[in-house]
Structures are given as C-alpha cells and as structure tokens.
C-alpha atoms as a PDB file:
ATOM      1  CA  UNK A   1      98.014 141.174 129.533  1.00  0.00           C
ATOM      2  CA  UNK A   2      96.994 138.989 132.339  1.00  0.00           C
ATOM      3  CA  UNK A   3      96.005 135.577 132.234  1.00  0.00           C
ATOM      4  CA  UNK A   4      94.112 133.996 135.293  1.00  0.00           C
ATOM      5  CA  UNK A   5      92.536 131.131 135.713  1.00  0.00           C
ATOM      6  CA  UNK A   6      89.053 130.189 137.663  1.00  0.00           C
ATOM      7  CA  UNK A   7      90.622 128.722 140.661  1.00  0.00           C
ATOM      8  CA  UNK A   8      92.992 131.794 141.242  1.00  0.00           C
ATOM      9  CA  UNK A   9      90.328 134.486 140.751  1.00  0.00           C
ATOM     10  CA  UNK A  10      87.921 132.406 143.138  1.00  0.00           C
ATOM     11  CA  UNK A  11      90.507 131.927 145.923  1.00  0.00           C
ATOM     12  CA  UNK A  12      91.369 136.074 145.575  1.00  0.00           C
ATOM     13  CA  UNK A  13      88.022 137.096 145.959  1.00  0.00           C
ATOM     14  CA  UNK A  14      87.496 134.514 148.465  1.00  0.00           C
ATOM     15  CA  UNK A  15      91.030 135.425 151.243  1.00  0.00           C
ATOM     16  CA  UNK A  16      94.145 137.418 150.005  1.00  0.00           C
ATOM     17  CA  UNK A  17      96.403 135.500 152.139  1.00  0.00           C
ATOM     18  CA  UNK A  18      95.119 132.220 150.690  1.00  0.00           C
ATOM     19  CA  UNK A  19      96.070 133.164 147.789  1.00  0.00           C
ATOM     20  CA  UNK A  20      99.379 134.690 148.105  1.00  0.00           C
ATOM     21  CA  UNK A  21     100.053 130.727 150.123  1.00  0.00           C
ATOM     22  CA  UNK A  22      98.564 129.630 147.163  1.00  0.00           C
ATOM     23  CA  UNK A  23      99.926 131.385 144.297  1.00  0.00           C
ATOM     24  CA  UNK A  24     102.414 133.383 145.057  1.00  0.00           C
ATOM     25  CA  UNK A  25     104.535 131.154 147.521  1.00  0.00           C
ATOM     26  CA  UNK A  26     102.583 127.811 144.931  1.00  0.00           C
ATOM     27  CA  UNK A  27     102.071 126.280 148.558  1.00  0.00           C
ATOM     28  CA  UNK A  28      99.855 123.279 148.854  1.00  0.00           C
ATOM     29  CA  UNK A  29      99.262 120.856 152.159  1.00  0.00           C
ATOM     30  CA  UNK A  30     101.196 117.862 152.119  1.00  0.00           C
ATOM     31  CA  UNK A  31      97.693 115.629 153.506  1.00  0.00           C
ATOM     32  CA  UNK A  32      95.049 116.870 151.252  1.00  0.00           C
ATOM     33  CA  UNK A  33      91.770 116.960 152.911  1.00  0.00           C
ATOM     34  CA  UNK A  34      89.164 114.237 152.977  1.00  0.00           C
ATOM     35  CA  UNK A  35      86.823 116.230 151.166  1.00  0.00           C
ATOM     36  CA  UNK A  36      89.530 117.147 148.572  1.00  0.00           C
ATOM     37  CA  UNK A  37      90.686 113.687 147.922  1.00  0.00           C
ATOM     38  CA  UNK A  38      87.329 112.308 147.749  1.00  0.00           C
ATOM     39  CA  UNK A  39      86.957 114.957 145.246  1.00  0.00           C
ATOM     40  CA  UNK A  40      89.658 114.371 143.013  1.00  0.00           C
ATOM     41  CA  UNK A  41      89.126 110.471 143.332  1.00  0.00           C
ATOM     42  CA  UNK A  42      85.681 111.110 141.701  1.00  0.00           C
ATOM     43  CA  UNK A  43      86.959 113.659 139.301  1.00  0.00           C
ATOM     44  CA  UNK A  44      89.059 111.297 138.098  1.00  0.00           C
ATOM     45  CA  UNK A  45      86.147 108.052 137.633  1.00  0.00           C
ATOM     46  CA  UNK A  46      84.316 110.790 136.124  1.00  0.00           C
ATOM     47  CA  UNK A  47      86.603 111.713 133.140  1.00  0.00           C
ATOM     48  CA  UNK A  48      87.331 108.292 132.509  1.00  0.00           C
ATOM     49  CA  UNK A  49      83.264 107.280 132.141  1.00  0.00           C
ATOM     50  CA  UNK A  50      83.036 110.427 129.615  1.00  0.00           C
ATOM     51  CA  UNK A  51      85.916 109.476 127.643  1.00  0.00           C
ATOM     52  CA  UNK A  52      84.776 106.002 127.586  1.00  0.00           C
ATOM     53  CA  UNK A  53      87.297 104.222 129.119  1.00  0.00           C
ATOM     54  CA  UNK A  54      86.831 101.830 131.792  1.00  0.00           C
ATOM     55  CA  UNK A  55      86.903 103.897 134.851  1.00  0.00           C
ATOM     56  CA  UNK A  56      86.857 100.846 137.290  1.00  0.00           C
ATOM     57  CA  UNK A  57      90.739 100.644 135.935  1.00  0.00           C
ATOM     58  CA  UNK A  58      90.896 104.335 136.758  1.00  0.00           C
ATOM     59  CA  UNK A  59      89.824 103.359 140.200  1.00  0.00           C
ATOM     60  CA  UNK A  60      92.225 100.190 140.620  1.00  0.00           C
ATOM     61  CA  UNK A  61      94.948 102.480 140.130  1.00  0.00           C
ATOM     62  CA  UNK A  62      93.655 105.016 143.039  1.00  0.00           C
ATOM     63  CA  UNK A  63      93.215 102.148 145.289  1.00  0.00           C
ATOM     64  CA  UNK A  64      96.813 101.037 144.319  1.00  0.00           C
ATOM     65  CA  UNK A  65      97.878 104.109 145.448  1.00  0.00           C
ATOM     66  CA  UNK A  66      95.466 104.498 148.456  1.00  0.00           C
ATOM     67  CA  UNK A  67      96.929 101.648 149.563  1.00  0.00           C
ATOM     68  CA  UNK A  68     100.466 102.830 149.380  1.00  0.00           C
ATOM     69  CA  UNK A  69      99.625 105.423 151.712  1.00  0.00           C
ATOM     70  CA  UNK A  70     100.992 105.406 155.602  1.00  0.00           C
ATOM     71  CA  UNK A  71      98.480 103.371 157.722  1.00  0.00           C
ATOM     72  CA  UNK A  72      97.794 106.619 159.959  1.00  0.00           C
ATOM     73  CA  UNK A  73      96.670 108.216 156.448  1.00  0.00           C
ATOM     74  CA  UNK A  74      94.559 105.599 155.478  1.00  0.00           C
ATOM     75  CA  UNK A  75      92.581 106.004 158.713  1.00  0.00           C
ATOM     76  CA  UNK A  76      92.230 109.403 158.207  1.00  0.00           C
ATOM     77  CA  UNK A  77      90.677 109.079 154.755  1.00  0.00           C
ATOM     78  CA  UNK A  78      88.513 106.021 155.892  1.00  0.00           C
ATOM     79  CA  UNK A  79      87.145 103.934 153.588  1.00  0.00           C
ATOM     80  CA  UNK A  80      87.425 106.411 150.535  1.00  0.00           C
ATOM     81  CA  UNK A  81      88.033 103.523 147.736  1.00  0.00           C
ATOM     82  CA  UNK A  82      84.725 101.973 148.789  1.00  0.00           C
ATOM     83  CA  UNK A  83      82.836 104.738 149.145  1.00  0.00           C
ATOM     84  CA  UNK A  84      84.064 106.354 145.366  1.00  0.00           C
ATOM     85  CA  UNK A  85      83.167 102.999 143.714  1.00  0.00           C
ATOM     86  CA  UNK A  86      79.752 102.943 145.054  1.00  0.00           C
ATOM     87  CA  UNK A  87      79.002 106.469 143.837  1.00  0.00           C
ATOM     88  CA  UNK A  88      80.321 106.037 140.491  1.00  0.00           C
ATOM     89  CA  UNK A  89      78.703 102.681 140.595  1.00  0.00           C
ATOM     90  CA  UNK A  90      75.132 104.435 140.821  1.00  0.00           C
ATOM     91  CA  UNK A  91      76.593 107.235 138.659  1.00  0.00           C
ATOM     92  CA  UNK A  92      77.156 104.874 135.596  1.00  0.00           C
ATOM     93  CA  UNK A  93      73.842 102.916 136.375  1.00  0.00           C
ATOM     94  CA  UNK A  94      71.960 106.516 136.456  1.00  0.00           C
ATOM     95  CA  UNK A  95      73.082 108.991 133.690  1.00  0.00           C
ATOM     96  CA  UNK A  96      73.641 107.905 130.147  1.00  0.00           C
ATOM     97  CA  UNK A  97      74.980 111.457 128.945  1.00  0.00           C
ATOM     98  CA  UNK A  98      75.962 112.534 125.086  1.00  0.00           C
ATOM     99  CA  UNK A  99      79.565 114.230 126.052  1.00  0.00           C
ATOM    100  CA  UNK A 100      80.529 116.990 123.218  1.00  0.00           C
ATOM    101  CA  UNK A 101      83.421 118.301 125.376  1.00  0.00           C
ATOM    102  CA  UNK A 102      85.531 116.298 128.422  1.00  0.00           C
ATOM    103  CA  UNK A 103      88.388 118.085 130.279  1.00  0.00           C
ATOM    104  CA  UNK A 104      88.543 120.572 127.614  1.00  0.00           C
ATOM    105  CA  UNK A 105      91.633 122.624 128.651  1.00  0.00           C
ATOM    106  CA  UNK A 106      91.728 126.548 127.311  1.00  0.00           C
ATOM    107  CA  UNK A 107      94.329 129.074 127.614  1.00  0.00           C
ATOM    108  CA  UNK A 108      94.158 132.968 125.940  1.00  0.00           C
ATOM    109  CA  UNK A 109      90.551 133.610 126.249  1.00  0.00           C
ATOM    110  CA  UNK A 110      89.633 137.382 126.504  1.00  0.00           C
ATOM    111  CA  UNK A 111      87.029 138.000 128.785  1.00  0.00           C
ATOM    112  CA  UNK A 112      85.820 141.149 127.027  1.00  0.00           C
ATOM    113  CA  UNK A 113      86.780 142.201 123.351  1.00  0.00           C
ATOM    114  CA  UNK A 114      89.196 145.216 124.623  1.00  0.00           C
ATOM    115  CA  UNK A 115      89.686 143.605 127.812  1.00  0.00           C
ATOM    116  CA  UNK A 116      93.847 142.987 128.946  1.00  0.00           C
ATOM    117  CA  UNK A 117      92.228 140.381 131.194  1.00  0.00           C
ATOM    118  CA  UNK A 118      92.824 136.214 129.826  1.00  0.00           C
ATOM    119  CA  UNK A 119      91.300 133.518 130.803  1.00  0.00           C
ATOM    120  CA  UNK A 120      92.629 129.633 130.899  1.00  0.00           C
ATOM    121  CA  UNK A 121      90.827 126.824 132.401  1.00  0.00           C
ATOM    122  CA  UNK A 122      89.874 123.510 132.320  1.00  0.00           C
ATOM    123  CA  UNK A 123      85.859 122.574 131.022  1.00  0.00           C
ATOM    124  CA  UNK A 124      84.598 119.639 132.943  1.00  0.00           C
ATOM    125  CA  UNK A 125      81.726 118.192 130.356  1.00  0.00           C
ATOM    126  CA  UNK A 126      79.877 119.608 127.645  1.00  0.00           C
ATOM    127  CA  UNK A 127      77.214 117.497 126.864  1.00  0.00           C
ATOM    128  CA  UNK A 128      73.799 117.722 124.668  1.00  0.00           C
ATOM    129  CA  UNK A 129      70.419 116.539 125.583  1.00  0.00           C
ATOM    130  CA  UNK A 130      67.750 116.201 123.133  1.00  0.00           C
ATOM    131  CA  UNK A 131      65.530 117.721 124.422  1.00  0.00           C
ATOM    132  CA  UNK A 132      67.028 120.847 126.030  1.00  0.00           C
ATOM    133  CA  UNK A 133      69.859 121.327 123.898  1.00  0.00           C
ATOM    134  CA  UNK A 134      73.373 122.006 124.853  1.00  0.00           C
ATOM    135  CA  UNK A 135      74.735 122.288 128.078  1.00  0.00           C
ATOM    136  CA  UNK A 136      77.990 123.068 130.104  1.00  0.00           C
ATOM    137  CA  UNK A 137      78.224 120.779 132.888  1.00  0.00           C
ATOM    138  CA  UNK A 138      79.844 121.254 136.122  1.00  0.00           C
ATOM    139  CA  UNK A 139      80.559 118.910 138.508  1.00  0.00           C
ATOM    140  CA  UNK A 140      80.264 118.965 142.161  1.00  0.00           C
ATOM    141  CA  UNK A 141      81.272 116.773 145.137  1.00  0.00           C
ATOM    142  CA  UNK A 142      79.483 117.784 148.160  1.00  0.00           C
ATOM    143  CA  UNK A 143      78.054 117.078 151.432  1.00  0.00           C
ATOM    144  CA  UNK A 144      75.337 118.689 150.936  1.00  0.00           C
ATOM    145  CA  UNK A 145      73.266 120.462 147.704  1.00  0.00           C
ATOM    146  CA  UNK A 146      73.665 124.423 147.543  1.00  0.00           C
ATOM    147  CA  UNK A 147      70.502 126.241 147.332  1.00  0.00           C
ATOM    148  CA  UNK A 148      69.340 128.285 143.731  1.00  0.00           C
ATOM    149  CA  UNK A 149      71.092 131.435 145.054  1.00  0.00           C
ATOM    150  CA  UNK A 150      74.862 130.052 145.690  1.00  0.00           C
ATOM    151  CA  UNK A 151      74.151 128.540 141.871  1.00  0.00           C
ATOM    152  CA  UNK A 152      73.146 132.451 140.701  1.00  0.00           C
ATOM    153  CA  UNK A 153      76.112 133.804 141.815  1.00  0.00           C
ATOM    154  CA  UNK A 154      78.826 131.591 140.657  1.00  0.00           C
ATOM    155  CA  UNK A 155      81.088 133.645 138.642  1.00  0.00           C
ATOM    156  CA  UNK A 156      81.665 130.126 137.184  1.00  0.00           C
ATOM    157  CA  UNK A 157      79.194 130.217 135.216  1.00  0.00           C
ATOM    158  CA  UNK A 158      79.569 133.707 133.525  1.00  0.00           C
ATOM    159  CA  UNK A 159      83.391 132.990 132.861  1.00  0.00           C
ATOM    160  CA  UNK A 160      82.529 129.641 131.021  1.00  0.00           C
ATOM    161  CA  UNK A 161      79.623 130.212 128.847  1.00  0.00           C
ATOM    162  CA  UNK A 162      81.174 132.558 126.791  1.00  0.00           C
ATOM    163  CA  UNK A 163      84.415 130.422 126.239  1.00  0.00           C
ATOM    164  CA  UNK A 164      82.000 127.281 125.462  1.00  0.00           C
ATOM    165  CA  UNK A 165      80.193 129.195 122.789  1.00  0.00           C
ATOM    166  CA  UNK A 166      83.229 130.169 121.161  1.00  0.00           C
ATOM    167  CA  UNK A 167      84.603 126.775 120.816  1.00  0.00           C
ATOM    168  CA  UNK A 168      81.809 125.215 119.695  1.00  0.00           C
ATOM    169  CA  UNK A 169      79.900 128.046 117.550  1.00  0.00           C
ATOM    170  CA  UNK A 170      76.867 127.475 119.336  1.00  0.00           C
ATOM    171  CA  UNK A 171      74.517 128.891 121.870  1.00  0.00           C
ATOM    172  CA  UNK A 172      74.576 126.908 125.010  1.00  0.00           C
ATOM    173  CA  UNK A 173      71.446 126.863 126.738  1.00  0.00           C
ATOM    174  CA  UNK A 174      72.753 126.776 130.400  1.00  0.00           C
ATOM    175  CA  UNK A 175      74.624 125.372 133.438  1.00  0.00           C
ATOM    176  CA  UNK A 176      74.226 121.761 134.490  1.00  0.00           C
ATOM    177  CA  UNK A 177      74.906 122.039 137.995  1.00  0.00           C
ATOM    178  CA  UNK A 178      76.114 117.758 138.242  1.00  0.00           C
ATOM    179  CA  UNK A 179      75.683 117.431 142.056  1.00  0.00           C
ATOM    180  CA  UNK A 180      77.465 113.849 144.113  1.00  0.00           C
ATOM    181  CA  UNK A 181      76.589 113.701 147.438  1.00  0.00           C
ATOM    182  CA  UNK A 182      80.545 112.801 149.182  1.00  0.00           C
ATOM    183  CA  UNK A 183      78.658 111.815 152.620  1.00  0.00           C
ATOM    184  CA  UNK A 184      76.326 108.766 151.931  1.00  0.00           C
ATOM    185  CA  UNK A 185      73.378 109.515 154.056  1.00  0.00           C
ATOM    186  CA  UNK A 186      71.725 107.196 156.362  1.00  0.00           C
ATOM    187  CA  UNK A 187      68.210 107.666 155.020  1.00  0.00           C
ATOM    188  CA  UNK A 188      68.000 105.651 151.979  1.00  0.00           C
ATOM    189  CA  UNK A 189      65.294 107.619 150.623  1.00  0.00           C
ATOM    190  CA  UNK A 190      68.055 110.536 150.418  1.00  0.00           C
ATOM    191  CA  UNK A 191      69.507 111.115 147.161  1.00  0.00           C
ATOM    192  CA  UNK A 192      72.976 110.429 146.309  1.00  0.00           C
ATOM    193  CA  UNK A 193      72.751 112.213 143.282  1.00  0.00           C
ATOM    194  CA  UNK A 194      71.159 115.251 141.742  1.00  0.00           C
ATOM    195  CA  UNK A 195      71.127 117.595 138.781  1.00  0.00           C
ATOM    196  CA  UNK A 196      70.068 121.729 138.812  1.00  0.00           C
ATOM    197  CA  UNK A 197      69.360 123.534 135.469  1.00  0.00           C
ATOM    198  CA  UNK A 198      70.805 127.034 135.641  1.00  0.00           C
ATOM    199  CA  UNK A 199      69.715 128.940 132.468  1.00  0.00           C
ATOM    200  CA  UNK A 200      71.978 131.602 130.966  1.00  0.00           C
ATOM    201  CA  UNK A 201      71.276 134.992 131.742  1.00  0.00           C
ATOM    202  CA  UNK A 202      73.126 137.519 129.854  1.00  0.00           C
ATOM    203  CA  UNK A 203      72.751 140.205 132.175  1.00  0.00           C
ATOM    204  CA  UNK A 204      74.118 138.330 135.179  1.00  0.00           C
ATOM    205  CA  UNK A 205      77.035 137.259 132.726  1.00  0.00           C
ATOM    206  CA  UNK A 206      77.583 140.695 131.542  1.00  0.00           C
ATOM    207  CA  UNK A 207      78.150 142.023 135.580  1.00  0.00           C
ATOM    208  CA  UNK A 208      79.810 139.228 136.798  1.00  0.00           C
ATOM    209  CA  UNK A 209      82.390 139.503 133.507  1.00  0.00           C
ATOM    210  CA  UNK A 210      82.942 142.924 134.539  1.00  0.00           C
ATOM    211  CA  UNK A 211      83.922 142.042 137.720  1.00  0.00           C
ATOM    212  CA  UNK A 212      85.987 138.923 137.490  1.00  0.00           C
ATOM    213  CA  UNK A 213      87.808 141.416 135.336  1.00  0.00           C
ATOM    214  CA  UNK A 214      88.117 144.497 138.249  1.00  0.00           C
ATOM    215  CA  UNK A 215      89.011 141.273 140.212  1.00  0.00           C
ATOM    216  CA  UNK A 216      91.844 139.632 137.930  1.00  0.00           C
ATOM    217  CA  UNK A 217      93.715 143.409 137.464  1.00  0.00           C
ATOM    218  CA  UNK A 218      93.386 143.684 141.507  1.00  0.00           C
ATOM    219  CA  UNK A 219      95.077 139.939 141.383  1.00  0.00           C
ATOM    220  CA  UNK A 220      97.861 140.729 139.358  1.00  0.00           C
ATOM    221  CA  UNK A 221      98.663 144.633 140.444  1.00  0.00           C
ATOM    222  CA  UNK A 222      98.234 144.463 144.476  1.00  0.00           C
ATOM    223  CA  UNK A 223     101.006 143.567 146.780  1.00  0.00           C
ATOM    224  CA  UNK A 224      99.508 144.039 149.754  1.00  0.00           C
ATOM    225  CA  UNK A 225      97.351 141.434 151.320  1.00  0.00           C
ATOM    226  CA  UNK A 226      95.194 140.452 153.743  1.00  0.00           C
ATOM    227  CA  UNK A 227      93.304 137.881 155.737  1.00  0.00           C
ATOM    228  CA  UNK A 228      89.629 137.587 154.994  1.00  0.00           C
ATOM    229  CA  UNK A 229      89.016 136.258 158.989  1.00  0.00           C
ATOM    230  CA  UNK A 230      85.700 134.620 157.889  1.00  0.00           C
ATOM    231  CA  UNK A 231      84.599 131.755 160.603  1.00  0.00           C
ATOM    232  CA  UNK A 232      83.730 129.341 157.265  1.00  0.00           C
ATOM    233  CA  UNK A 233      86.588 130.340 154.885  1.00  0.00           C
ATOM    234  CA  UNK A 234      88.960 129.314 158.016  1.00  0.00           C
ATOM    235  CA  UNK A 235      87.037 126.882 158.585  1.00  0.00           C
ATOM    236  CA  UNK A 236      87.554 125.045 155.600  1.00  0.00           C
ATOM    237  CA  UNK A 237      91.138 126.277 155.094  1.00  0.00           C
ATOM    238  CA  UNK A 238      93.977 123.995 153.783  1.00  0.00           C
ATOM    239  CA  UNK A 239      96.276 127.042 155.052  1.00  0.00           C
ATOM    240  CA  UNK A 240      94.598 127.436 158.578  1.00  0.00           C
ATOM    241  CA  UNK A 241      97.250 126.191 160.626  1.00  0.00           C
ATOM    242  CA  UNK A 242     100.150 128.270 158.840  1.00  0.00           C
ATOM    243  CA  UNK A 243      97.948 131.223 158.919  1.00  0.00           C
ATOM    244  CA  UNK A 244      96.969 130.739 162.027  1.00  0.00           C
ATOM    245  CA  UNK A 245     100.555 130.515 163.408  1.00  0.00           C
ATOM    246  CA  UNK A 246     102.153 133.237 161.543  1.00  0.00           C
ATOM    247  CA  UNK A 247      99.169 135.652 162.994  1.00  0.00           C
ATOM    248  CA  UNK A 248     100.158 134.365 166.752  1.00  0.00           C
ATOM    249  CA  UNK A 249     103.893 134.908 165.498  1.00  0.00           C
ATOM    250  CA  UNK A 250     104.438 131.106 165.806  1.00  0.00           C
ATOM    251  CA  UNK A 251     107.561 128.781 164.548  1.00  0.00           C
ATOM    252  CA  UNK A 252     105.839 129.960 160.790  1.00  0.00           C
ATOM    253  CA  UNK A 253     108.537 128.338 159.432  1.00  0.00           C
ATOM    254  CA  UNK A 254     108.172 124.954 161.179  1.00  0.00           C
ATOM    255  CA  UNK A 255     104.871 124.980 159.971  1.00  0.00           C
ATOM    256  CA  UNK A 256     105.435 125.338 156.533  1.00  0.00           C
ATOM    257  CA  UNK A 257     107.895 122.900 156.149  1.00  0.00           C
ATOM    258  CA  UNK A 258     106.040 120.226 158.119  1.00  0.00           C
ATOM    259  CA  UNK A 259     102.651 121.028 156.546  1.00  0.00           C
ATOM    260  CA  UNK A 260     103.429 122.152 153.398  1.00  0.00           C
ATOM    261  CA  UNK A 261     104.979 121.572 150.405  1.00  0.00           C
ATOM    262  CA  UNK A 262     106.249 123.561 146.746  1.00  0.00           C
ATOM    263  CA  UNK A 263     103.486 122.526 144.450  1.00  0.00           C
ATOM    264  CA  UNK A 264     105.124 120.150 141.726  1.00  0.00           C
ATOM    265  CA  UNK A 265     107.555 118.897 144.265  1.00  0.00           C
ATOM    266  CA  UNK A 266     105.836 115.046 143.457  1.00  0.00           C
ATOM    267  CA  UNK A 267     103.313 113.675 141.649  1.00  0.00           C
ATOM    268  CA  UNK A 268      99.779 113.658 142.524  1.00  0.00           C
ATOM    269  CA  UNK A 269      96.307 113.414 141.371  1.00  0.00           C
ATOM    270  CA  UNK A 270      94.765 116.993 140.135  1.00  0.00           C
ATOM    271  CA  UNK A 271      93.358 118.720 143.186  1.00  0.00           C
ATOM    272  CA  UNK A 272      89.832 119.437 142.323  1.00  0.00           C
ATOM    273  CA  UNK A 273      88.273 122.515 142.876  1.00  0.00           C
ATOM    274  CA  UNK A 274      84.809 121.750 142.621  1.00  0.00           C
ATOM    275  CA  UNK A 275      84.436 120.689 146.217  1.00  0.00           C
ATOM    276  CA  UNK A 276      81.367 122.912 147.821  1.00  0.00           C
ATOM    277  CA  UNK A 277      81.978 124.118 151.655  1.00  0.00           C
ATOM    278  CA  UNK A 278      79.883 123.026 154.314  1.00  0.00           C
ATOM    279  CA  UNK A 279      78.122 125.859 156.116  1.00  0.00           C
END
C-alpha cells in the first residue's frame, strides 16, 4: 500500500530530482522564497477568516515574527506584512462565504476501489453557495491568473472531488478556483481578486485518477532519478542552486548545508503549495 500525498505526486511528475531533495533527503531552503512566504502568510489569514477567528491576530503574530527576522531578510521580503493585510483586507470586505469544510486534513483515501494507491491531504475550503450548490475551493496566490486550460488539467482537482464527496455524502458541483493576485498591480482598474468555476467532469477525473495512480507506484518503486532540465521548473526552483552545483560537480555539500536544511529541524509556518509559477 502506498500513501502519497498531492504535493509529492505534483513535485514527481513535475522533476525527479526535486523530489528525491524533497522527499527523500526531506530537504527544504533555509530562506523560503518571496512568493512562498507571501503564500503561506495568506494561507494562514485565510484559515483564520473561515474558522472565524480574528485573522488580524493571525497577522500580528506573522508580523511579530517578520520582524524577528535578520534585517538583510526583511529587505528581501519587502514590505510583505503590509502588502498581506491589504489583500485580506479587500478579501474580508469582498467574499462573505458559507464554509462546510476548513483545512480538512485526510489520510487513507483509496484512489480507486482495488487500487494499492492512498491518498492524504489537506482540503483548503469547502463551502456552499445557494445558488450553485456545493463547492471545493482552492486557493491560489499568484502573480498572475492561469488561463481555463492550466485549470483543466490540474490533477488537483480529480484527486479531491472524490475524497470531498465521500466525506460529506454529497455531490459537489465543482472546483472554485479562489485566485489572490501576490503582485498588487499598478492599474487600479486591475483586479486583486478573482474566482473561476471549474465544473466536474467525470471523464477527466476518471483519466487523471488513473494516472496519478501509474504516477504514485512510479513514486514509490523507482530509484533512479533524474533532472527534468525545464527553463521554468528551474526557474522557479527552491533546489536550483544545489542542483545546479552538484551537476557542475561543485562543493554539493557546502551548498546543502548553507542553503538547506532537514525539514522539522525548527518551527515554521506551513509552506504552501498553492503558489502558481510565473511563465
């Protein structure tokens, strides 16, 4: 039996060497990104709002932190605490949401009925509208809003359905795609926030089921791996510079241990995942 989650099936099919840094040596950068930390800032703000607790004390507790950070650091992430409380600032002032489901964690789910293949996770929102039912909502920081296509072929959205319908008993009409623009755009006429309505389609669910499953056995039995050498998956990389250096044959070494750290080794926010890449 194997049991996967989203993030590591998503960074398999996405680089083999990420994810052997990822999950087989459970490396992580010691400076998360700007994106990422923006990301997990309003992750964070987010949860608390659903819950109903008072996410500006959420967010005094990030700056707190922030603000603990080396002064180099805080440069680097600019004006992040700013920035995060203006976004969920509109946020609160623009969606009034009925939340069934927040941070719903899941463990044991079988992807098919015979399948050896588990699935555990973490559900961002389930909410229900009145007037188009129930929906699984996933949220998204990013620079900019993915087109209908990237949406289609999520395998996000197949692995998550199922699992949602299950817990509740109930069909569930579709994906909420819950878009936050991270870069606040100089136009004011841009917006800051916007919302996509993926219907379920059973068909795409069925395929990509079948292959998150092909993909999770690959996962779990290869030992060999490989660099994917994309220009935007290195791009993006938190492991570029190790990679990079161990394919030059480098000081690896010195890289990892300045870089990168065990993850667990402290205590951090949640990195979140749901952080779109920039073409």
């Amino acid at each position: 039996m194997y049991e996967v989650s989203f993030s590591e099936l998503k960074t398999w099919r996405t680089c083999r060497q990420m994810y052997h840094y990822k999950y087989r040596e459970n490396l992580e950068p010691r400076l998360k990104s700007p994106a990422l930390k923006q990301g997990a800032w309003m992750h964070s703000l987010l949860e608390a709002y659903y819950k109903g607790e008072d996410w500006r004390e959420t967010h005094r507790s990030l700056v707190k932190q922030f603000n603990e950070l080396l002064e180099e650091e805080k440069e680097y992430y600019g004006d992040l605490p700013g920035e995060c409380e203006y976004l969920m600032s509109l946020y609160e002032e623009t969606y009034h949401d009925k939340p069934i489901l927040v941070e719903h964690e899941f463990e044991k789910f079988p992807i098919s009925p015979s399948s050896k293949v588990l699935l555990k996770g973490r559900i961002d929102l389930v909410i229900e509208d009145p007037k188009r039912g129930i929906w699984l909502v996933e949220h998204k920081t990013a620079s900019r809003i993915p087109n209908e296509d990237e949406r289609l072929v999520n395998p996000q959205v197949a692995l998550y359905i199922p699992v949602v319908e299950r817990i509740l008993g109930t069909k569930i009409q579709g994906v909420l795609w819950n878009y936050i623009r991270t870069k606040i755009p100089k136009r004011k006429e841009s917006k800051l926030l916007e919302r996509r309505y993926l219907p379920a389609n059973e068909k795409i669910i069925s395929q990509l089921l079948r292959e998150v499953r092909i993909a999770a056995i690959e996962a779990k039995k290869l030992t060999n791996v490989y660099r994917s050498l994309h220009p935007l998956v290195c791009r993006t990389c938190g492991f570029k510079s190790l990679c990079t250096a161990e394919l030059m044959g480098l000081d690896a070494n010195f890289v990892r241990r300045a870089e990168y750290k065990v993850r667990g080794e402290d205590i951090e926010e949640n990195e979140n995942e749901n952080v779109e890449l920039e073409d």
